[in-house]
Protein backbone atom coordinates (compact mmCIF):
# COMPACT_ATOMS: atom_id res chain seq x y z
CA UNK A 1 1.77 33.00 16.76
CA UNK A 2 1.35 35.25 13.99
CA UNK A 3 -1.10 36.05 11.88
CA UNK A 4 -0.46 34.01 9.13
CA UNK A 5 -0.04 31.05 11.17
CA UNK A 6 -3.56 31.67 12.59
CA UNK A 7 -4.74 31.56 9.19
CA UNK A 8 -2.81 28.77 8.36
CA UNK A 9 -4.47 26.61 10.93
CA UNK A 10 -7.88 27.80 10.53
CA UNK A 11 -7.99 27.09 6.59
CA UNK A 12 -6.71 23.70 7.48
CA UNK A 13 -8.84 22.77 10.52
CA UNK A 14 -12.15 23.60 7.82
CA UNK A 15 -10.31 21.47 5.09
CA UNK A 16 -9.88 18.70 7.36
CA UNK A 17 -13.38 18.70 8.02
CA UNK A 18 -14.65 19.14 4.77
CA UNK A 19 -12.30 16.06 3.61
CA UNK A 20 -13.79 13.77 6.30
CA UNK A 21 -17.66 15.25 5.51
CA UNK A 22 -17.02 14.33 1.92
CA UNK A 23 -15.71 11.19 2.38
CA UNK A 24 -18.28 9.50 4.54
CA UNK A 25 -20.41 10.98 2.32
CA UNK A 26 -18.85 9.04 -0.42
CA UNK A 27 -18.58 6.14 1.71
CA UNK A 28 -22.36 6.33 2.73
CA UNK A 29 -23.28 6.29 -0.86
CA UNK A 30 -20.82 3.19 -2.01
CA UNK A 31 -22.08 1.17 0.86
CA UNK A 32 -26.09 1.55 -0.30
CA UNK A 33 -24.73 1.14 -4.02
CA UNK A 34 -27.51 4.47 -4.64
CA UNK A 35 -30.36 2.81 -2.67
CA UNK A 36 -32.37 4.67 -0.62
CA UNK A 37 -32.19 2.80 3.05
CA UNK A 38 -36.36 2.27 2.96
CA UNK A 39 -35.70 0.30 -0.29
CA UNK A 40 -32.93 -2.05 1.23
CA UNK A 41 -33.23 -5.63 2.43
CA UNK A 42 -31.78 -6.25 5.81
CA UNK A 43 -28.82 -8.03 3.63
CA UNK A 44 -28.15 -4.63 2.10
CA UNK A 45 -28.14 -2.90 5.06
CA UNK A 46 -25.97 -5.50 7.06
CA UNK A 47 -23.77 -4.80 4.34
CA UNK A 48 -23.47 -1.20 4.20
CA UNK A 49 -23.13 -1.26 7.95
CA UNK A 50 -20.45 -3.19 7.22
CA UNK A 51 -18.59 -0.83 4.51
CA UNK A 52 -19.29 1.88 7.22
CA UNK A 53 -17.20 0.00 10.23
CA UNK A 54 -14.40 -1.06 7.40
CA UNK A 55 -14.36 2.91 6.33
CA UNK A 56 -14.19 3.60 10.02
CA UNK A 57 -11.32 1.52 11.08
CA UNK A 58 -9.18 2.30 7.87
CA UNK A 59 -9.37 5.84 8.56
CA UNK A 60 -8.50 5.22 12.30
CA UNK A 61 -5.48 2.97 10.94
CA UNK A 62 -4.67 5.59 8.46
CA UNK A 63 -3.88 8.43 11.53
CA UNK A 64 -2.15 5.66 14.07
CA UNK A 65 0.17 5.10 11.11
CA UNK A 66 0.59 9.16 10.49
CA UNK A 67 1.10 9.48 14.13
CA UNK A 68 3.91 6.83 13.76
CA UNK A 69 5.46 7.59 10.86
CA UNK A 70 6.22 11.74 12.05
């Protein structure tokens, strides 16, 4: 490996996990609609659990599909 490709891969591994940090963020925040979690009922929070798993399982069907579609 060269140098650049050493580079390459580092500035992509930190995108990667800036990407994913940002979007649970956002994900987080959509699924308490800007509550705080003390301030939820347990409906709320059953909810945003909820938006959480979905999140999850999209993003783990998003990479089975990348995997399959190289």
């Amino acid at each position: 490996m060269n140098m650049n490709q050493l580079i390459n891969m580092a500035v992509r591994m930190l995108m990667r996990k800036g990407m994913n940090a940002g979007i649970n963020k956002g994900v987080e925040l959509a699924a308490r609609k800007g509550k705080r979690a003390e301030d939820m009922t347990p409906e709320d929070q059953a909810q945003a659990k909820d938006a959480q798993q979905t999140a999850q399982k999209a993003r783990k069907g998003m990479r089975t599909a990348r995997r399959f579609l190289r």
